[in-house]
PDB file of N, CA and C in Angstrom:
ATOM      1  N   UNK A   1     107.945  78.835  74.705  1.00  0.00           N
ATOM      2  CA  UNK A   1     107.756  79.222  76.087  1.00  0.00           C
ATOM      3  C   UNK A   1     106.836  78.194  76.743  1.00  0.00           C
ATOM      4  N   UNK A   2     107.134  77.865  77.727  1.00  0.00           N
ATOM      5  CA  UNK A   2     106.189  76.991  78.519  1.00  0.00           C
ATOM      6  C   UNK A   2     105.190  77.983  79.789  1.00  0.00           C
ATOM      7  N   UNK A   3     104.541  77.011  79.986  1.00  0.00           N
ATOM      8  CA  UNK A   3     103.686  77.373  81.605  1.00  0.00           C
ATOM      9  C   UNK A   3     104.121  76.605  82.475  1.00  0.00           C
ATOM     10  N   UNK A   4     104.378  77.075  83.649  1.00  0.00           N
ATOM     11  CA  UNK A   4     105.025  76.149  85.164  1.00  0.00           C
ATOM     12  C   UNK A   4     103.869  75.256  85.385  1.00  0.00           C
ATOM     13  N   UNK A   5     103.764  74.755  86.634  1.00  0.00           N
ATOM     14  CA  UNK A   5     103.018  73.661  86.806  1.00  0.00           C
ATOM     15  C   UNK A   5     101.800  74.947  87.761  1.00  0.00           C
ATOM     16  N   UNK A   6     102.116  76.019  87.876  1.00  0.00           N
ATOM     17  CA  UNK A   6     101.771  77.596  89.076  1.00  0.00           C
ATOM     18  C   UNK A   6     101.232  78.158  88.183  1.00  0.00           C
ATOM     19  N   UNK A   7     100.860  77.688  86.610  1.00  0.00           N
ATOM     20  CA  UNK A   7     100.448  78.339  85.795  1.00  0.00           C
ATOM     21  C   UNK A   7     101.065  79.718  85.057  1.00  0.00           C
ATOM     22  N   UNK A   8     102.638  79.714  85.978  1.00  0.00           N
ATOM     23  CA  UNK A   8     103.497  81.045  85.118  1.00  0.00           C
ATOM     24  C   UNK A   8     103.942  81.063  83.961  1.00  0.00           C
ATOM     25  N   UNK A   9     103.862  82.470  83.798  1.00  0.00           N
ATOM     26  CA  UNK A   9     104.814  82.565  82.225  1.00  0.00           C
ATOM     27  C   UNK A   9     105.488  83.427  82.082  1.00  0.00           C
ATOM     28  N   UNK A  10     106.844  83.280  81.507  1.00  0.00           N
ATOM     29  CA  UNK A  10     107.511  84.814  81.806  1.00  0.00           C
ATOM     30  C   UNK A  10     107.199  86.027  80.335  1.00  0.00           C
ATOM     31  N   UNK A  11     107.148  86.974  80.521  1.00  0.00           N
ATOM     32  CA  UNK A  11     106.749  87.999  79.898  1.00  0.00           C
ATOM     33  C   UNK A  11     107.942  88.311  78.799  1.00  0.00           C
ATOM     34  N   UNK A  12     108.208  88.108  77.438  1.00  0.00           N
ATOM     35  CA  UNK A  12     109.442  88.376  76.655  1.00  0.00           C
ATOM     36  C   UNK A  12     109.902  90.085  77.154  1.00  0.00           C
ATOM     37  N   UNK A  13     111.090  90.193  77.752  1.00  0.00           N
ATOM     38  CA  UNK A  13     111.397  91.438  77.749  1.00  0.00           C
ATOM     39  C   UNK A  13     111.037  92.463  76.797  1.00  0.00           C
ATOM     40  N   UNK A  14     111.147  91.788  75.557  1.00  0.00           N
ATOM     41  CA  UNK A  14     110.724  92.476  74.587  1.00  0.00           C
ATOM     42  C   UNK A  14     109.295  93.297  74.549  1.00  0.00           C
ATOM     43  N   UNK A  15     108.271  92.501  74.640  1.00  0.00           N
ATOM     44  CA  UNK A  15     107.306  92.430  74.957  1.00  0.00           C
ATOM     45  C   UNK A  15     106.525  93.622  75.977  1.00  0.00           C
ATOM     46  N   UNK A  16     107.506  93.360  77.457  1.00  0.00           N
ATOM     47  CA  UNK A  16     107.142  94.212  78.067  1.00  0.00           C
ATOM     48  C   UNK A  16     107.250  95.159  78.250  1.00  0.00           C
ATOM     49  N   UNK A  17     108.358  95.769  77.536  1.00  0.00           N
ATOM     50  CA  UNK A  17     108.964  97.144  76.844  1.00  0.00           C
ATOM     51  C   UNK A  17     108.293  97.693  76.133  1.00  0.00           C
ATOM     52  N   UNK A  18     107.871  97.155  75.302  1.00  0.00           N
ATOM     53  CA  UNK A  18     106.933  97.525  74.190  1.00  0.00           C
ATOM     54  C   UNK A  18     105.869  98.175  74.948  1.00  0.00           C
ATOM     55  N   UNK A  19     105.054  97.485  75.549  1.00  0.00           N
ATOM     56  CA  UNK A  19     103.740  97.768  76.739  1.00  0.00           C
ATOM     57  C   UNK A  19     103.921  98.404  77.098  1.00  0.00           C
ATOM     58  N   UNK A  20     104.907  98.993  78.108  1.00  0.00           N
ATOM     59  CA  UNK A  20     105.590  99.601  79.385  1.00  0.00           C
ATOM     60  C   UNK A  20     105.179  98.980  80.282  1.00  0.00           C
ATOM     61  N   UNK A  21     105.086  97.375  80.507  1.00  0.00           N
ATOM     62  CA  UNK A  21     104.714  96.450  81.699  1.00  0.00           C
ATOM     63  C   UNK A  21     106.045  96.180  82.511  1.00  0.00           C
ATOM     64  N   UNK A  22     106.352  97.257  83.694  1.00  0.00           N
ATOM     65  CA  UNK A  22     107.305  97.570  84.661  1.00  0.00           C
ATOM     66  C   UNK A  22     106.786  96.593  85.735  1.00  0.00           C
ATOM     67  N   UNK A  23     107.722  96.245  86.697  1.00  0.00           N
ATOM     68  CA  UNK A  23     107.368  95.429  87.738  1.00  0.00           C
ATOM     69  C   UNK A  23     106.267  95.777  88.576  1.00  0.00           C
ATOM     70  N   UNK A  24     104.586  95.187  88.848  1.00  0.00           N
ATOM     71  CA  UNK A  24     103.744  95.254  89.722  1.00  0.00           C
ATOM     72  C   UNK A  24     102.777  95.964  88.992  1.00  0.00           C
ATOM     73  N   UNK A  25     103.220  95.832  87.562  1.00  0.00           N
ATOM     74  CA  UNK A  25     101.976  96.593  86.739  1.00  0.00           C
ATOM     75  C   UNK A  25     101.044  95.064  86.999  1.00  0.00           C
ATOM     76  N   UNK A  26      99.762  95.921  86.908  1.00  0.00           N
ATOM     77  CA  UNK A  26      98.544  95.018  87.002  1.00  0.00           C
ATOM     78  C   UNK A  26      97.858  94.894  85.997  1.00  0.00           C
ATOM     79  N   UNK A  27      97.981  93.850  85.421  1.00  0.00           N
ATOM     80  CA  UNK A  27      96.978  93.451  84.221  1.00  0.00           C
ATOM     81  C   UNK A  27      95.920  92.139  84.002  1.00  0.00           C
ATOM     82  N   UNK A  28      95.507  92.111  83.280  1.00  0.00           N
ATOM     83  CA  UNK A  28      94.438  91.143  83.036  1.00  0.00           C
ATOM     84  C   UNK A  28      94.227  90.611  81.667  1.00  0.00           C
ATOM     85  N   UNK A  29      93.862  89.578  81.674  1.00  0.00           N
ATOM     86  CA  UNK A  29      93.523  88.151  80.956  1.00  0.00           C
ATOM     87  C   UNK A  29      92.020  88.327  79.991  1.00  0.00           C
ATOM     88  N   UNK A  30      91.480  88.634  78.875  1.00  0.00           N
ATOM     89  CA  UNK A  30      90.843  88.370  78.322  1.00  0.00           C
ATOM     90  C   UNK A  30      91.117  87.305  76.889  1.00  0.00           C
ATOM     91  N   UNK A  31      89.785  86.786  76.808  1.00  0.00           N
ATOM     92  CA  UNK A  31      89.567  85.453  75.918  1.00  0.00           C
ATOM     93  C   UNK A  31      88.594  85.983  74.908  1.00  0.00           C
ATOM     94  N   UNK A  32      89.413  86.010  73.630  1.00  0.00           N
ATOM     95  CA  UNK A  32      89.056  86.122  72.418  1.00  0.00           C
ATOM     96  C   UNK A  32      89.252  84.826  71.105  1.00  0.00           C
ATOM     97  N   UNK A  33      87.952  84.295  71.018  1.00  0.00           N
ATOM     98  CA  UNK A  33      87.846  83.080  70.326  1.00  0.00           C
ATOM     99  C   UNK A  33      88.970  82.299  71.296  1.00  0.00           C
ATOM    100  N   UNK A  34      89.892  81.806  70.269  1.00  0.00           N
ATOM    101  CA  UNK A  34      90.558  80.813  70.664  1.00  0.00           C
ATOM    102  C   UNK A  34      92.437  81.256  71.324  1.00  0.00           C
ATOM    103  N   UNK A  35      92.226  82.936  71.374  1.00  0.00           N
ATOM    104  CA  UNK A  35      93.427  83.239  72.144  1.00  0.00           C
ATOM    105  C   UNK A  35      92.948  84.151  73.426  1.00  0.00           C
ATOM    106  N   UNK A  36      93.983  83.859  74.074  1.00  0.00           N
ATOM    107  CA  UNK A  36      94.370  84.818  75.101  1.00  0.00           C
ATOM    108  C   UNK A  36      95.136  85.988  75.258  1.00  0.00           C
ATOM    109  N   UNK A  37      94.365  86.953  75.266  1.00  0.00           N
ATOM    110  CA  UNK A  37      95.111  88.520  75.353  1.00  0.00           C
ATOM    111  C   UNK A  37      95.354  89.021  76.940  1.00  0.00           C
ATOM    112  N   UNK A  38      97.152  89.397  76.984  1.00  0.00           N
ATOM    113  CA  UNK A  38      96.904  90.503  78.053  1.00  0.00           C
ATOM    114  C   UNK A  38      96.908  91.879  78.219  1.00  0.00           C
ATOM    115  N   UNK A  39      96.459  92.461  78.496  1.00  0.00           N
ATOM    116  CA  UNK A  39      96.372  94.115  78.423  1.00  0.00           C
ATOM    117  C   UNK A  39      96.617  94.552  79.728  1.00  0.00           C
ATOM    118  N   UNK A  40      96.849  95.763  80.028  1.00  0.00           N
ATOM    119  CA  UNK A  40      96.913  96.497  81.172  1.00  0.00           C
ATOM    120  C   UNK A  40      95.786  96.738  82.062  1.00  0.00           C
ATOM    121  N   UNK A  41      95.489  96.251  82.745  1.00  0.00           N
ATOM    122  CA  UNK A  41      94.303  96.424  83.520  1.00  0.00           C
ATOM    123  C   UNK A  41      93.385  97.805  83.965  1.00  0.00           C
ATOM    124  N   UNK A  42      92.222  97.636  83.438  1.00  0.00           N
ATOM    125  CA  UNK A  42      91.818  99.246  83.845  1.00  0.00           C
ATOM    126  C   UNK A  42      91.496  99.435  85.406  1.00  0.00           C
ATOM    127  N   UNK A  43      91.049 100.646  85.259  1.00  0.00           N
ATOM    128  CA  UNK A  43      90.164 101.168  86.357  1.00  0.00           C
ATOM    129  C   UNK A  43      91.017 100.950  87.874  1.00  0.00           C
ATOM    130  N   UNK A  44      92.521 100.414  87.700  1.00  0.00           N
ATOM    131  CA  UNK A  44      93.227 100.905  88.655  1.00  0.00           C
ATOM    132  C   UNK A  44      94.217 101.449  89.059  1.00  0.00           C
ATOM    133  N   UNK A  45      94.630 101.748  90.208  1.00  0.00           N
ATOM    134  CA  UNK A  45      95.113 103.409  90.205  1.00  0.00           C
ATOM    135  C   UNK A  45      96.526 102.873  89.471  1.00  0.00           C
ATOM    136  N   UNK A  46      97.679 104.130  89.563  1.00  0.00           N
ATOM    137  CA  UNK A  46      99.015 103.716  88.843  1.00  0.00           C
ATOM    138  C   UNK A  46      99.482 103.626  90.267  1.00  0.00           C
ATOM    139  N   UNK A  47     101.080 103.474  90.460  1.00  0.00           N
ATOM    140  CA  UNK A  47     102.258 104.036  90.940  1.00  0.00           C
ATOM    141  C   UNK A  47     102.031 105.132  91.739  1.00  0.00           C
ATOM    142  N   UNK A  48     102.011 106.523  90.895  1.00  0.00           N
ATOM    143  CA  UNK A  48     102.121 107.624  91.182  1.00  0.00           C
ATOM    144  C   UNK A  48     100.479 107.876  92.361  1.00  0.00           C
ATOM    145  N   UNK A  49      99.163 107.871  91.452  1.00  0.00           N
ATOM    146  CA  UNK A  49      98.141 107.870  92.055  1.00  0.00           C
ATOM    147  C   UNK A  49      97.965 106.893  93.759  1.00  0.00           C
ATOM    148  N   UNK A  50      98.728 105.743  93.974  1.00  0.00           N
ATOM    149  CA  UNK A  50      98.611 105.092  95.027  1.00  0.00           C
ATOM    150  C   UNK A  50      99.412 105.627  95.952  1.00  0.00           C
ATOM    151  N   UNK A  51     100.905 106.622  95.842  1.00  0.00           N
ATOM    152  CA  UNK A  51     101.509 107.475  96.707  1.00  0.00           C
ATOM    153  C   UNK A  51     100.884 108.506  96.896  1.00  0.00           C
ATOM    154  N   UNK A  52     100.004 109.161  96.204  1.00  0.00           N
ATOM    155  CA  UNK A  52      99.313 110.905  96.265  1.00  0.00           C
ATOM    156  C   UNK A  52      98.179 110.395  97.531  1.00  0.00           C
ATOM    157  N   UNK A  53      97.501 108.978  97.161  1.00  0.00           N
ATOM    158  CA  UNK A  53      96.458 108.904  98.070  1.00  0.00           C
ATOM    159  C   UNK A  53      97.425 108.488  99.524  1.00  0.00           C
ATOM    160  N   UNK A  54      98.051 107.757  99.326  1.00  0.00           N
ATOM    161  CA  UNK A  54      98.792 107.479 100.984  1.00  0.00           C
ATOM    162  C   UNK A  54      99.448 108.711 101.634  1.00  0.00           C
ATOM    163  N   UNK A  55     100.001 109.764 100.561  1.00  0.00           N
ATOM    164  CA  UNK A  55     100.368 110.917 101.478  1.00  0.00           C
ATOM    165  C   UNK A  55      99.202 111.782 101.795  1.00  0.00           C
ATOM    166  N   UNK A  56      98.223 111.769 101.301  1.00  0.00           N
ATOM    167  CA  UNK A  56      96.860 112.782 101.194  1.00  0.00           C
ATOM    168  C   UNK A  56      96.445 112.804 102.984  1.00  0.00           C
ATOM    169  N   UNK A  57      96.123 114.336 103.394  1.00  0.00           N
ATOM    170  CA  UNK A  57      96.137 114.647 104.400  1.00  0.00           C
ATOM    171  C   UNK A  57      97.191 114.492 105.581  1.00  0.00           C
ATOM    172  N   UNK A  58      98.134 113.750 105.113  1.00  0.00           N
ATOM    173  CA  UNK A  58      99.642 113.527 106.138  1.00  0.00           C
ATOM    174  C   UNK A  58     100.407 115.171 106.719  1.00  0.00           C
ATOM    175  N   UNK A  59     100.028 115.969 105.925  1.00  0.00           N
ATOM    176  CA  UNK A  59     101.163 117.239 106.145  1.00  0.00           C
ATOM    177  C   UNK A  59     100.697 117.736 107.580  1.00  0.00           C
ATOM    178  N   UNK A  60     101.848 118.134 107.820  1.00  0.00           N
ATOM    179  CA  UNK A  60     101.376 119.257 109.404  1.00  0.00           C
ATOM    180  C   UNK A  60     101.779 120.379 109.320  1.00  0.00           C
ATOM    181  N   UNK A  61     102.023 120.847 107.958  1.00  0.00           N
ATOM    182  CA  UNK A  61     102.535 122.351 108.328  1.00  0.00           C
ATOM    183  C   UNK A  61     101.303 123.154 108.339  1.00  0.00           C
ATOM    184  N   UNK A  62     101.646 124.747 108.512  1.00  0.00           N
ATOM    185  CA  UNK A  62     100.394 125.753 108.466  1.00  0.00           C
ATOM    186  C   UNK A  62     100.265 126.415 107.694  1.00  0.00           C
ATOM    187  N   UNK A  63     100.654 126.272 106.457  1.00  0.00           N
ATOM    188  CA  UNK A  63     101.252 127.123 105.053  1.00  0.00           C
ATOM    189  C   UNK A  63      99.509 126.421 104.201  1.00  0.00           C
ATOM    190  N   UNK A  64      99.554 127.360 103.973  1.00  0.00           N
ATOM    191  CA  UNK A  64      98.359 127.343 102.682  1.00  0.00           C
ATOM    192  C   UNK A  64      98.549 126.969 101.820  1.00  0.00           C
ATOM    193  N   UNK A  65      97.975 125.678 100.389  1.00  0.00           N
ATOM    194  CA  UNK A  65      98.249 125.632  99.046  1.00  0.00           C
ATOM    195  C   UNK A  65      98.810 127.100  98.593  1.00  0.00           C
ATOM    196  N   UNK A  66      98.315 127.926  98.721  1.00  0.00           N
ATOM    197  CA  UNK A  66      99.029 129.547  97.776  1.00  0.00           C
ATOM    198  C   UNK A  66     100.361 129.580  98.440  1.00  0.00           C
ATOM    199  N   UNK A  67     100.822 129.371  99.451  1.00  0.00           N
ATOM    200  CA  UNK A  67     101.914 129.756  99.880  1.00  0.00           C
ATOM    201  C   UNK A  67     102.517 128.933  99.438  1.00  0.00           C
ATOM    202  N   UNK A  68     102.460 127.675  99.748  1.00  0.00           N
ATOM    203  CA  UNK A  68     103.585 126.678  99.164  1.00  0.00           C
ATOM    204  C   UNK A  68     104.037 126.838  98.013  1.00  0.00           C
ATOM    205  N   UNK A  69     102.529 127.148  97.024  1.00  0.00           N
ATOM    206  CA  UNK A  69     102.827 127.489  95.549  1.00  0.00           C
ATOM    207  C   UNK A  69     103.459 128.474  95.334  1.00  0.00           C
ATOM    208  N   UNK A  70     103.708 129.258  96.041  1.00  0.00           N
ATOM    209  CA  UNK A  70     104.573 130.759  96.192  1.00  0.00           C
ATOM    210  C   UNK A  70     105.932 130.551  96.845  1.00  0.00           C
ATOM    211  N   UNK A  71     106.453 130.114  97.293  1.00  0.00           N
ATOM    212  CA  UNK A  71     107.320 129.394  98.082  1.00  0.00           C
ATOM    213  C   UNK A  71     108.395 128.781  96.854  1.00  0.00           C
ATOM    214  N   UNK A  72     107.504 127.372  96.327  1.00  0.00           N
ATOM    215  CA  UNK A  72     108.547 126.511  95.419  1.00  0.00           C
ATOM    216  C   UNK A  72     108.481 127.415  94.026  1.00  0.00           C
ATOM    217  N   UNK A  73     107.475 128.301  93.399  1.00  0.00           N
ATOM    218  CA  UNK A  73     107.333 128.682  92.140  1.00  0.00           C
ATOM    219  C   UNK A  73     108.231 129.697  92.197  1.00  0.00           C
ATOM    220  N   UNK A  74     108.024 130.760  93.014  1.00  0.00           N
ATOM    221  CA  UNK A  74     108.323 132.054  93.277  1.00  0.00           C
ATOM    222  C   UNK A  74     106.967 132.699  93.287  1.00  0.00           C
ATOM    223  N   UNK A  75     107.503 134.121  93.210  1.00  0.00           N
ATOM    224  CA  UNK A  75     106.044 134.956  93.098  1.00  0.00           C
ATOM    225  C   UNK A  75     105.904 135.626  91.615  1.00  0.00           C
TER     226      UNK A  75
END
């Protein structure tokens, strides 16, 4: 495998399967002795967590958490 001249490298499919490194996963670069490891990057949000915060406070209905929960669950 090479590096571009942009410093890229492509990720062995294999590889990223293994991980579960899906497109726009964010990870990071640590240096151990004389290799380079990548891991999944902490401490930021996923996928799921970055849609919950962009819909958070968006609703306009007048239904209460209990109702809704009563609503989609049943009673």
């Amino acid at each position: 495998m090479r590096i571009t001249s942009k410093g890229q490298v492509t990720i062995p499919i294999e590889v990223r399967q293994r991980l579960g490194f899906l497109p726009n996963t964010e990870v990071q670069f640590k240096i151990r002795g004389n290799e380079a490891v990548i891991q999944r990057a902490k401490g930021r949000q996923t996928r799921g967590q970055k849609l919950i915060e962009h819909m958070r406070g968006r609703g306009d209905g007048d239904m209460t958490t209990d109702e809704i929960m009563a609503l989609t669950r049943g009673r």
